[in-house]
C-alpha atoms as a PDB file:
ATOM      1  CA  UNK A   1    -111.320-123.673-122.651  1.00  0.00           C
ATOM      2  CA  UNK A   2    -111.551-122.766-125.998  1.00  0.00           C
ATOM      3  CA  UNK A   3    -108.798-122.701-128.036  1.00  0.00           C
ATOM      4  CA  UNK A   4    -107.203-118.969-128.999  1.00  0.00           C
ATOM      5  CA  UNK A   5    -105.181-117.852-131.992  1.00  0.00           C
ATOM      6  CA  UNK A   6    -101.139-116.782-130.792  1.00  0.00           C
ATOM      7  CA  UNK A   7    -102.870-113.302-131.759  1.00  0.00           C
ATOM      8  CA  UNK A   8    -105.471-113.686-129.534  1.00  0.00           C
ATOM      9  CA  UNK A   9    -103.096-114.386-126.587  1.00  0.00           C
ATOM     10  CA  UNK A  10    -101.433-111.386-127.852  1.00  0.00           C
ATOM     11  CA  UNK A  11    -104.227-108.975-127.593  1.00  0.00           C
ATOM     12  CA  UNK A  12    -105.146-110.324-124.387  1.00  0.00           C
ATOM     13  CA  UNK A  13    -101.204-109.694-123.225  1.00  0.00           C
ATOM     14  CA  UNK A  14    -101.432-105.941-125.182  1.00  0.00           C
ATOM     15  CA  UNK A  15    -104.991-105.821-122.984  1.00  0.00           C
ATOM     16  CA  UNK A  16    -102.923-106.645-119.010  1.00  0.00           C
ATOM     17  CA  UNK A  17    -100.373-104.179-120.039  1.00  0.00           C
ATOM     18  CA  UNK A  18    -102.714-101.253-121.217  1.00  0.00           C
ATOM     19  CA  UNK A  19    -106.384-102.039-119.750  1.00  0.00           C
ATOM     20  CA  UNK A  20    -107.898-100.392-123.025  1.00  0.00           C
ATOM     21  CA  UNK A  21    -107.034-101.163-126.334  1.00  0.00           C
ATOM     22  CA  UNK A  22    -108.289 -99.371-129.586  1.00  0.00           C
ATOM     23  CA  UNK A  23    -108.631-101.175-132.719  1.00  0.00           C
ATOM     24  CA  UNK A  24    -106.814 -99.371-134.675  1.00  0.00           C
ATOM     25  CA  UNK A  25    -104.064 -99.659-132.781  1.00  0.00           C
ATOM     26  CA  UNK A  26    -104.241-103.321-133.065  1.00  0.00           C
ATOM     27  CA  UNK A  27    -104.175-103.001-136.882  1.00  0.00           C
ATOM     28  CA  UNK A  28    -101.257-101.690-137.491  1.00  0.00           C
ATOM     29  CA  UNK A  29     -99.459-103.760-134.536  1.00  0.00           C
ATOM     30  CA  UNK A  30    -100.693-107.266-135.890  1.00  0.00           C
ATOM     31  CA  UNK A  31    -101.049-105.882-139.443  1.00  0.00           C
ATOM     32  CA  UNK A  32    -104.671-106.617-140.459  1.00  0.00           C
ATOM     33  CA  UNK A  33    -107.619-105.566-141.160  1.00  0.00           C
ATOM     34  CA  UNK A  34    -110.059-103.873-138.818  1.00  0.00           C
ATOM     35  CA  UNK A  35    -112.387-106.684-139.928  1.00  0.00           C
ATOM     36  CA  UNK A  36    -110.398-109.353-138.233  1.00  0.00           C
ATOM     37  CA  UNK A  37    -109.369-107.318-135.203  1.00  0.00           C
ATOM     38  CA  UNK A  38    -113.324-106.843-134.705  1.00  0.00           C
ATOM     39  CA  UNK A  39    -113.715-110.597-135.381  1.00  0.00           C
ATOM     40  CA  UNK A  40    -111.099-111.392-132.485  1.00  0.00           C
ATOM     41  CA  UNK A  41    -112.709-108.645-130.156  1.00  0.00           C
ATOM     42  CA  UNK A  42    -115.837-110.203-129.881  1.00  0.00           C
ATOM     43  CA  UNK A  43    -115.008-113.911-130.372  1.00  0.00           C
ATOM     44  CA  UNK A  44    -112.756-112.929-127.035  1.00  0.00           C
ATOM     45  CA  UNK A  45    -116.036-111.165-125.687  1.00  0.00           C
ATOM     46  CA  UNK A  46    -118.065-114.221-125.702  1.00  0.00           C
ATOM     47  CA  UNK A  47    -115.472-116.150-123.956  1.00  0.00           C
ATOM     48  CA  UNK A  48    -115.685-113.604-121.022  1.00  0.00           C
ATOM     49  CA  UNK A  49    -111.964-112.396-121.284  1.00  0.00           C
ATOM     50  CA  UNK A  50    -112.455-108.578-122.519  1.00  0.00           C
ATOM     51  CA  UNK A  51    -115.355-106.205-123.379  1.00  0.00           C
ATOM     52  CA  UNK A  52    -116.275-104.696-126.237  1.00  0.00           C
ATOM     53  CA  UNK A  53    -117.002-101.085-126.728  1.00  0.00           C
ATOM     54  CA  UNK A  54    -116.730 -98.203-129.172  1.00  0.00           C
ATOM     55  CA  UNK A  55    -113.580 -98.442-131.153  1.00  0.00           C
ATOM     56  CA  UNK A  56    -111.724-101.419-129.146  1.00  0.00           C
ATOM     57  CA  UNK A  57    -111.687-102.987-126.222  1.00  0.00           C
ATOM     58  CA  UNK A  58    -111.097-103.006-122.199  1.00  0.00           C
ATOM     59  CA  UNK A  59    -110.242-105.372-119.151  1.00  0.00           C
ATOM     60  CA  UNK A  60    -114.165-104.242-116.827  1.00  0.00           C
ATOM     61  CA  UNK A  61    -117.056-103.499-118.058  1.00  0.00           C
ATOM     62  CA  UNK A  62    -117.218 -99.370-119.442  1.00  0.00           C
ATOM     63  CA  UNK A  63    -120.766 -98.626-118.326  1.00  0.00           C
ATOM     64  CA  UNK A  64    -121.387 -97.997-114.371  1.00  0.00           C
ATOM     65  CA  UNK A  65    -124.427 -98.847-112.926  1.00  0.00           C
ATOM     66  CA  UNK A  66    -126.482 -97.593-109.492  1.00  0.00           C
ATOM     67  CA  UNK A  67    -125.210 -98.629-106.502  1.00  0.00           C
ATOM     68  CA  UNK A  68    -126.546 -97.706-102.693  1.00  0.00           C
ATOM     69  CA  UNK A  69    -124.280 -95.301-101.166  1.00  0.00           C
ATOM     70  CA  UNK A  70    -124.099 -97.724 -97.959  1.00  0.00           C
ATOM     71  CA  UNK A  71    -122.046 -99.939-100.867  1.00  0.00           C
ATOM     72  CA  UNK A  72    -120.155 -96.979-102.273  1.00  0.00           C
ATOM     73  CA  UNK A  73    -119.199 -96.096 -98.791  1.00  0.00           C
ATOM     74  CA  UNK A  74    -116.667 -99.242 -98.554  1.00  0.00           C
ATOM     75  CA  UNK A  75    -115.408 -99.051-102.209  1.00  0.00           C
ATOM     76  CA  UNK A  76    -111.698 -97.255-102.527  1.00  0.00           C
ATOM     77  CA  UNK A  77    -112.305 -95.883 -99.052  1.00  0.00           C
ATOM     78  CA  UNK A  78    -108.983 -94.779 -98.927  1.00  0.00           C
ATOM     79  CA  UNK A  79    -108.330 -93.349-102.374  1.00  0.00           C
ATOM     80  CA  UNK A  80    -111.680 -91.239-101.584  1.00  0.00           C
ATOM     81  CA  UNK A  81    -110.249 -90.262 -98.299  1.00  0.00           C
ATOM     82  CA  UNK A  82    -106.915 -88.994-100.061  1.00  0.00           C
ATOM     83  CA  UNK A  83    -109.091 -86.996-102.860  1.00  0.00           C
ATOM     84  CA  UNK A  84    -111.554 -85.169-100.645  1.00  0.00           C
ATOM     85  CA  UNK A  85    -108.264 -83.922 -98.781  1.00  0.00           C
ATOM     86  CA  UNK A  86    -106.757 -82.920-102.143  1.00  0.00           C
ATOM     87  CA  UNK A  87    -109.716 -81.147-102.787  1.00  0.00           C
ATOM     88  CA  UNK A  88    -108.875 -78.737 -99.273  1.00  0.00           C
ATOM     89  CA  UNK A  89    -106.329 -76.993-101.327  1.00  0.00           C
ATOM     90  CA  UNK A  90    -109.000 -75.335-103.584  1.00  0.00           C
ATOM     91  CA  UNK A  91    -111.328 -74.345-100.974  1.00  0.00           C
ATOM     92  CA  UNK A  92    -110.641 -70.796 -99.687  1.00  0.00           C
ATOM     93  CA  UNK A  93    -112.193 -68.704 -96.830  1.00  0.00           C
ATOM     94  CA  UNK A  94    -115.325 -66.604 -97.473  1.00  0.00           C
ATOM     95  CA  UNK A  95    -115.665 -69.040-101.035  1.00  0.00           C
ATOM     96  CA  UNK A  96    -119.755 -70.219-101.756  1.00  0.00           C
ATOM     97  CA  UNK A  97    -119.224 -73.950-102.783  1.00  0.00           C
ATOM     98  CA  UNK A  98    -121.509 -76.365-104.077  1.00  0.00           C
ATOM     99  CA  UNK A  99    -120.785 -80.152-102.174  1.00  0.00           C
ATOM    100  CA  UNK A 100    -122.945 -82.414-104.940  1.00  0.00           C
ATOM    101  CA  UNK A 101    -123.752 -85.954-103.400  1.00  0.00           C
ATOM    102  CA  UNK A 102    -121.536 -89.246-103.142  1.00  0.00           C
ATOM    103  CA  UNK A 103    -119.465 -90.547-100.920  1.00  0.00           C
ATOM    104  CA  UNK A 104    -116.591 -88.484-101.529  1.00  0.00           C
ATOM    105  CA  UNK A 105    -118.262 -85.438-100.586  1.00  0.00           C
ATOM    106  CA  UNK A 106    -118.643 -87.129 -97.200  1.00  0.00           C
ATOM    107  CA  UNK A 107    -115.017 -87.240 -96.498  1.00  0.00           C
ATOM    108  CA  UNK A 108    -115.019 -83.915 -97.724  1.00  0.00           C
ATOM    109  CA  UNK A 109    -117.290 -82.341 -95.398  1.00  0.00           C
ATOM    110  CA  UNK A 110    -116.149 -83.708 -92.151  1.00  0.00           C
ATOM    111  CA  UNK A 111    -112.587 -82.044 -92.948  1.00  0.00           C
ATOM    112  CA  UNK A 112    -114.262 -79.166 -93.202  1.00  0.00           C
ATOM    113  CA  UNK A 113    -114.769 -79.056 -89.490  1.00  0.00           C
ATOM    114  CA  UNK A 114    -112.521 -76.677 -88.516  1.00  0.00           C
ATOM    115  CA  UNK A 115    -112.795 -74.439 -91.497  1.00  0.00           C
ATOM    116  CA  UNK A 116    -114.538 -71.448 -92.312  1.00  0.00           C
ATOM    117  CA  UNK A 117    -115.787 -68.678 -92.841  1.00  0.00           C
ATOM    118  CA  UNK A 118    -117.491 -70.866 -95.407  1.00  0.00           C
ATOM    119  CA  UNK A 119    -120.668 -70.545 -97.304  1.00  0.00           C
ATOM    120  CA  UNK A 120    -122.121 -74.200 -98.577  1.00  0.00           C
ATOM    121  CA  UNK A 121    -124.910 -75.373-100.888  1.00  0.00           C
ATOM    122  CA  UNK A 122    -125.426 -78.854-101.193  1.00  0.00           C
ATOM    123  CA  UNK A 123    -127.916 -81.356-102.386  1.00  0.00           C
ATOM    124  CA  UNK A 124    -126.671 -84.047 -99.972  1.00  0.00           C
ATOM    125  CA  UNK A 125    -128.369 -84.535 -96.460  1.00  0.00           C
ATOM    126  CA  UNK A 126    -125.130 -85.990 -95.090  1.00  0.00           C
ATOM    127  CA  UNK A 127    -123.332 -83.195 -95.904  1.00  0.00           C
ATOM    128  CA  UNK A 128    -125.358 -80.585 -94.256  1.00  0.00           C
ATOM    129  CA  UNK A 129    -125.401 -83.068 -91.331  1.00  0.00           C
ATOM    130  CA  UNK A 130    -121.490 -83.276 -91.243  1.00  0.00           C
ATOM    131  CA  UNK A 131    -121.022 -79.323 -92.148  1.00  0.00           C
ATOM    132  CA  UNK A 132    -123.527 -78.790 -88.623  1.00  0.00           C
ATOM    133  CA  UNK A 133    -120.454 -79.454 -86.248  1.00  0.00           C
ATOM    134  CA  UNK A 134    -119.290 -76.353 -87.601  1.00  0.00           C
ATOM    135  CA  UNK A 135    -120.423 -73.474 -86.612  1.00  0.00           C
ATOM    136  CA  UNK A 136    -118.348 -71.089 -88.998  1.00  0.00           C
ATOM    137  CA  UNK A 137    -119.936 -72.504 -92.468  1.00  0.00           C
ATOM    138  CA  UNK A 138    -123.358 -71.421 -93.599  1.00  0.00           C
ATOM    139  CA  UNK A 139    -125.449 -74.207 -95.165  1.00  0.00           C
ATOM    140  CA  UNK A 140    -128.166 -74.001 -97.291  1.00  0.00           C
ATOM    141  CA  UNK A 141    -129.699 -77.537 -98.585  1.00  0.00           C
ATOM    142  CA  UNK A 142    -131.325 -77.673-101.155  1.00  0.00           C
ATOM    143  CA  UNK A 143    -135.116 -79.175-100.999  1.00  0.00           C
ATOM    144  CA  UNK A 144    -136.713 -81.139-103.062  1.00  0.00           C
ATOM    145  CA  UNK A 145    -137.532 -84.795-104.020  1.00  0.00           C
ATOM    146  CA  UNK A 146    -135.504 -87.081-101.834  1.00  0.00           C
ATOM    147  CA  UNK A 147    -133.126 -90.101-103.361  1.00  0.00           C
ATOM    148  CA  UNK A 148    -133.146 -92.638-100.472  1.00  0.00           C
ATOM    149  CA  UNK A 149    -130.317 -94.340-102.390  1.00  0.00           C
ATOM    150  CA  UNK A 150    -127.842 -91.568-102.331  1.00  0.00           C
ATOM    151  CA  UNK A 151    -129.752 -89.759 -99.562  1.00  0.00           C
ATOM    152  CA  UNK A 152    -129.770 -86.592-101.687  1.00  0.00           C
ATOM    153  CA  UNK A 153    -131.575 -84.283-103.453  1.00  0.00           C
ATOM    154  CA  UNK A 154    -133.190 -84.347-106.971  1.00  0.00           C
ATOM    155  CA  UNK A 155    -136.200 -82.707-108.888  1.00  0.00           C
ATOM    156  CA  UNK A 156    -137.571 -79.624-110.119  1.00  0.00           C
ATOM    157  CA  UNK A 157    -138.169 -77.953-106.748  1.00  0.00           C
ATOM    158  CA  UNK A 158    -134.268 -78.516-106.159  1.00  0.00           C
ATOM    159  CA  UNK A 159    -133.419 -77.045-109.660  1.00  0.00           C
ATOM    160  CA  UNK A 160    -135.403 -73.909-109.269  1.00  0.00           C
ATOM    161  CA  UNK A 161    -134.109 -73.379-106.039  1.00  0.00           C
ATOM    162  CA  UNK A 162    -130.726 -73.869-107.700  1.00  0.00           C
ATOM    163  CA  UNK A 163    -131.142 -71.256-110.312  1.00  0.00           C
ATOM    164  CA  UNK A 164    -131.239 -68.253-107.548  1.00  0.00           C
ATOM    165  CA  UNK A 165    -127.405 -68.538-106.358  1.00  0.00           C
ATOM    166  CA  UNK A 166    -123.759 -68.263-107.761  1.00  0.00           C
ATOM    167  CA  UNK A 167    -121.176 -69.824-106.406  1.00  0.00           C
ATOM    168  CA  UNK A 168    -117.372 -69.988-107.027  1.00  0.00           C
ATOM    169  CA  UNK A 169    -116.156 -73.300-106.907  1.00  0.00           C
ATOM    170  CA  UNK A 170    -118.453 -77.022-107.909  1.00  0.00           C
ATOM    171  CA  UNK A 171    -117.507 -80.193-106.047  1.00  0.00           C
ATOM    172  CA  UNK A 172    -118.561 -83.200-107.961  1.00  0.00           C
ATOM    173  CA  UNK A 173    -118.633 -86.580-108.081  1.00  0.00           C
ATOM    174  CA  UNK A 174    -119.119 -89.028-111.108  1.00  0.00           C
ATOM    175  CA  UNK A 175    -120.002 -92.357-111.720  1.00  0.00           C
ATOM    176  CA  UNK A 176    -117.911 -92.347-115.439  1.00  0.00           C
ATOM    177  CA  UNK A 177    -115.132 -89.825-117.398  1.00  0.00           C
ATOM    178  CA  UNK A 178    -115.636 -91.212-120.813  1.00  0.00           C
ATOM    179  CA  UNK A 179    -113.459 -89.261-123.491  1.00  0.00           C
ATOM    180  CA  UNK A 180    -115.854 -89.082-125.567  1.00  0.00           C
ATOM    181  CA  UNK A 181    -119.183 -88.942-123.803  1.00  0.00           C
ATOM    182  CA  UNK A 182    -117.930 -86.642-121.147  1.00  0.00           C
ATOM    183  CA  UNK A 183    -118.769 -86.648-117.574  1.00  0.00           C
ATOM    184  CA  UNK A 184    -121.951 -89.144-116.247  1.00  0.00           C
ATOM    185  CA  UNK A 185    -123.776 -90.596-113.660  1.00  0.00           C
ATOM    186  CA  UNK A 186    -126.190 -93.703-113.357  1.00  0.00           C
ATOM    187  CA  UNK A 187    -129.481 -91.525-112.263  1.00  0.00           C
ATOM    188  CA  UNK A 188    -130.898 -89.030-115.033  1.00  0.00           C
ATOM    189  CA  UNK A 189    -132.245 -86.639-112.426  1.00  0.00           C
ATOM    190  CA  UNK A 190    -129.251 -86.336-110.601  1.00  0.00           C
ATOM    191  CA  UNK A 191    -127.300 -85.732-113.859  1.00  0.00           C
ATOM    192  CA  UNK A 192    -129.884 -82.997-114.162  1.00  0.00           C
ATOM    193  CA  UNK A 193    -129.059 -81.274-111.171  1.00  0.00           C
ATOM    194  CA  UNK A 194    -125.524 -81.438-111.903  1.00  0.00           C
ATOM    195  CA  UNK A 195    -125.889 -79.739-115.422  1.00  0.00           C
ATOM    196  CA  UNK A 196    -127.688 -76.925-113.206  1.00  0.00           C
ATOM    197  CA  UNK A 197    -124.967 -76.833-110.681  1.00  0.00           C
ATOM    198  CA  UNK A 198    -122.349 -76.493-113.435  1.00  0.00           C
ATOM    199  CA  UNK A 199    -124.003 -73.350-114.979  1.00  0.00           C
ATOM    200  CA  UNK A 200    -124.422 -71.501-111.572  1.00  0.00           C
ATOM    201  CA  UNK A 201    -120.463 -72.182-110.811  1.00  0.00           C
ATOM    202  CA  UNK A 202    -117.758 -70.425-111.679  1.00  0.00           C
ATOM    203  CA  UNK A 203    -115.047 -73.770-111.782  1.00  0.00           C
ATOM    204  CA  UNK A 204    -115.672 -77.438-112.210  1.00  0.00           C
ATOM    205  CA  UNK A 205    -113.938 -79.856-109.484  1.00  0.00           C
ATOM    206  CA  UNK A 206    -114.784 -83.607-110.111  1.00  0.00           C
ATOM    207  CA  UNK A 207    -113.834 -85.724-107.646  1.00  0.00           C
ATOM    208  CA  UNK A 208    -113.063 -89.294-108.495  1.00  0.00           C
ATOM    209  CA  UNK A 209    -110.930 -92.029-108.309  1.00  0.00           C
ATOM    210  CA  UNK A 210    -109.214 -93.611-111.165  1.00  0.00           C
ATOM    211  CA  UNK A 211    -111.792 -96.334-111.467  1.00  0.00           C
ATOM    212  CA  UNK A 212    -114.041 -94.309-112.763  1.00  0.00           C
ATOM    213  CA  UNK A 213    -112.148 -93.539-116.266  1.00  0.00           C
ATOM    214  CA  UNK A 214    -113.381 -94.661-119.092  1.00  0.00           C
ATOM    215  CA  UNK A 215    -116.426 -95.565-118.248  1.00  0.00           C
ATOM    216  CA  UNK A 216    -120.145 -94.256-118.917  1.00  0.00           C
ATOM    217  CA  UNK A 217    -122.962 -93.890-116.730  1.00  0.00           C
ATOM    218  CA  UNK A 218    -126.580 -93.777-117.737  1.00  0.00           C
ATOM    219  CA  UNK A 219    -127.094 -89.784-117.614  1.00  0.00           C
ATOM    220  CA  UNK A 220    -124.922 -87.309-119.139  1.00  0.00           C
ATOM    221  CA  UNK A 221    -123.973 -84.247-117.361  1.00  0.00           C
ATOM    222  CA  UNK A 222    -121.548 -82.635-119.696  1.00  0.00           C
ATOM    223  CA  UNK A 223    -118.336 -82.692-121.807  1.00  0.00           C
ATOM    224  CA  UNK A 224    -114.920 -82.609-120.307  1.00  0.00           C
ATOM    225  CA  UNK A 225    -114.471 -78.785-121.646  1.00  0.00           C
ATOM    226  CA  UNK A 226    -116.657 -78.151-118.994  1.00  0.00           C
ATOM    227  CA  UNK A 227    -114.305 -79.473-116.186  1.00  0.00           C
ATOM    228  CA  UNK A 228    -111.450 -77.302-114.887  1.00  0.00           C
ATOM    229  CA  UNK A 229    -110.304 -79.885-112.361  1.00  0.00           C
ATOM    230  CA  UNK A 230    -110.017 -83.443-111.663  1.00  0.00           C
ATOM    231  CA  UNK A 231    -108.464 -84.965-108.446  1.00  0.00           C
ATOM    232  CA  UNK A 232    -108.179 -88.463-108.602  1.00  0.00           C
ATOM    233  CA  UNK A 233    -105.517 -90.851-107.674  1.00  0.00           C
ATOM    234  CA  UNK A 234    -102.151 -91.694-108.779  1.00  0.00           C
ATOM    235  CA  UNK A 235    -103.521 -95.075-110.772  1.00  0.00           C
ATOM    236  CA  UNK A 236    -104.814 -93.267-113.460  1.00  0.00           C
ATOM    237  CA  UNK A 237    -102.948 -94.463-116.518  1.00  0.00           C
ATOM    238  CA  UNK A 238    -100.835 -91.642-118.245  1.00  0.00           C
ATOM    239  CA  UNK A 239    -102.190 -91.775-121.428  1.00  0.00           C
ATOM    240  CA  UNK A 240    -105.708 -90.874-120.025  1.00  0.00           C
ATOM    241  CA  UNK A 241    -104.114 -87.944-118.150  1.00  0.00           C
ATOM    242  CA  UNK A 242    -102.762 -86.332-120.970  1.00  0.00           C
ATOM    243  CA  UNK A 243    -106.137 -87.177-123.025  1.00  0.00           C
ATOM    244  CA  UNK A 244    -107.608 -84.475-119.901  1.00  0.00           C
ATOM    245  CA  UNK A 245    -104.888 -82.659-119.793  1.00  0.00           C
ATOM    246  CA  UNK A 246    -104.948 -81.453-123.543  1.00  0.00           C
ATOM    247  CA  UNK A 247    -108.353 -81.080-123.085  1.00  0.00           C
ATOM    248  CA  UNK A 248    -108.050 -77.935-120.167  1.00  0.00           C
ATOM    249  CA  UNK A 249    -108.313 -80.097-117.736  1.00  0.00           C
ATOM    250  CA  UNK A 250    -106.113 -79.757-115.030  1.00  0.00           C
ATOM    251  CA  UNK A 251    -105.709 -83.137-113.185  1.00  0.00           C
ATOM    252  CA  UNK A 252    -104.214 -83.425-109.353  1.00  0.00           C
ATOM    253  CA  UNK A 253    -103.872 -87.038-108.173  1.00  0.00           C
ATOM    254  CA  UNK A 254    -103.207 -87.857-105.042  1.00  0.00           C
END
């Protein structure tokens, strides 16, 4: 092992108790120069113990990459279980709601079985599946381009479709909240679609658990202004809720 500076055991301590750490913040704590704080941040880096990204520094790895939704479906099963039932409270009889893909939207749509009248647009195949047990919702799926690995929708057929509805609430999910890159996702058609689905809605529900703060996904879909509700769980470290909060964003956990 390599050996550290009492600073860089101190960091590393500041690091358990906060999981991200800003550099400027470390400054003024250890009182030195953004130059050394840097120099620490990545000399810890390359020993595997933190990584780096814009302005400091955090316990996992901030970007989020694709993953098959058979995987997804047996990550935070419960937390996702506990959001998508949060996310009842906002859905109202005789409401046209857009279910986006992901997991979440799964758990969603099968406690939707005894509710309705409902009117549904989704770009998820599961979804419609689940939503088919009930006989009071009206689907429409959208067609299009299929993504075997999220079993959804994507492409221009699904986006011109798209463009001839309105609906009143969104239901999305997100592979990464960054605060200053916004809302994301790991495919760049899919974070396509979602821009789409955000300009035909009249409100913005993300639905995500906690691990997904503060971290970035390959395509943007839009800045937080653009979100009028996050449900996530109650792990997600105060300082980040306010951050959202100040923002317009109102944030449920559950």
């Amino acid at each position: 092992m390599e050996k550290l500076l009492p600073r860089h055991n101190d960091i590393l301590k500041e690091l358990d108790e906060k999981d991200h750490i800003l550099v400027q913040d470390l400054c003024e704590k250890f009182n030195v120069s953004s130059v050394t704080i840097r120099k620490d941040l990545n000399y810890l880096e390359s020993l595997g113990l933190l990584f780096r990204n814009h302005g400091g520094a955090s316990k996992q790895v901030r970007y989020a990459y694709e993953k098959n939704v058979d995987e997804k479906e047996n990550i935070n099963v419960e937390a996702k279980k506990n959001i998508a039932k949060g996310a009842l409270s906002l859905i109202q009889e005789n409401d046209c709601i857009i279910l986006a893909s992901g997991t979440t939207m799964h758990y969603l749509a099968r406690m939707l079985v005894n509710f309705g009248p409902l009117t549904v647009l989704t770009s998820s195949l599961r979804v419609a599946i689940e939503l088919c047990n009930n006989p009071n919702i009206n689907i429409i799926q959208l067609g299009g381009e299929v993504r075997k690995s999220s079993t959804s929708i994507v492409g221009s057929i699904s986006e011109t479709i798209l463009k001839h509805f309105s609906c009143n609430k969104l239901f999305l999910g997100v592979d990464g909240i960054d605060m200053d890159f916004g809302i994301s996702t790991s495919n760049a058609a899919e974070a396509h679609l979602n821009q789409l689905m955000i300009e035909c809605s009249d409100k913005v529900v993300i639905l995500a658990d906690s691990s997904k703060l503060n971290k970035k996904g390959f395509g943007k879909i839009a800045d937080l202004d653009k979100i009028d509700f996050l449900i996530t769980d109650g792990d997600i470290l105060e300082e980040d809720k306010n951050k959202l909060e100040e923002i317009g964003v109102s944030v449920i956990t559950k």
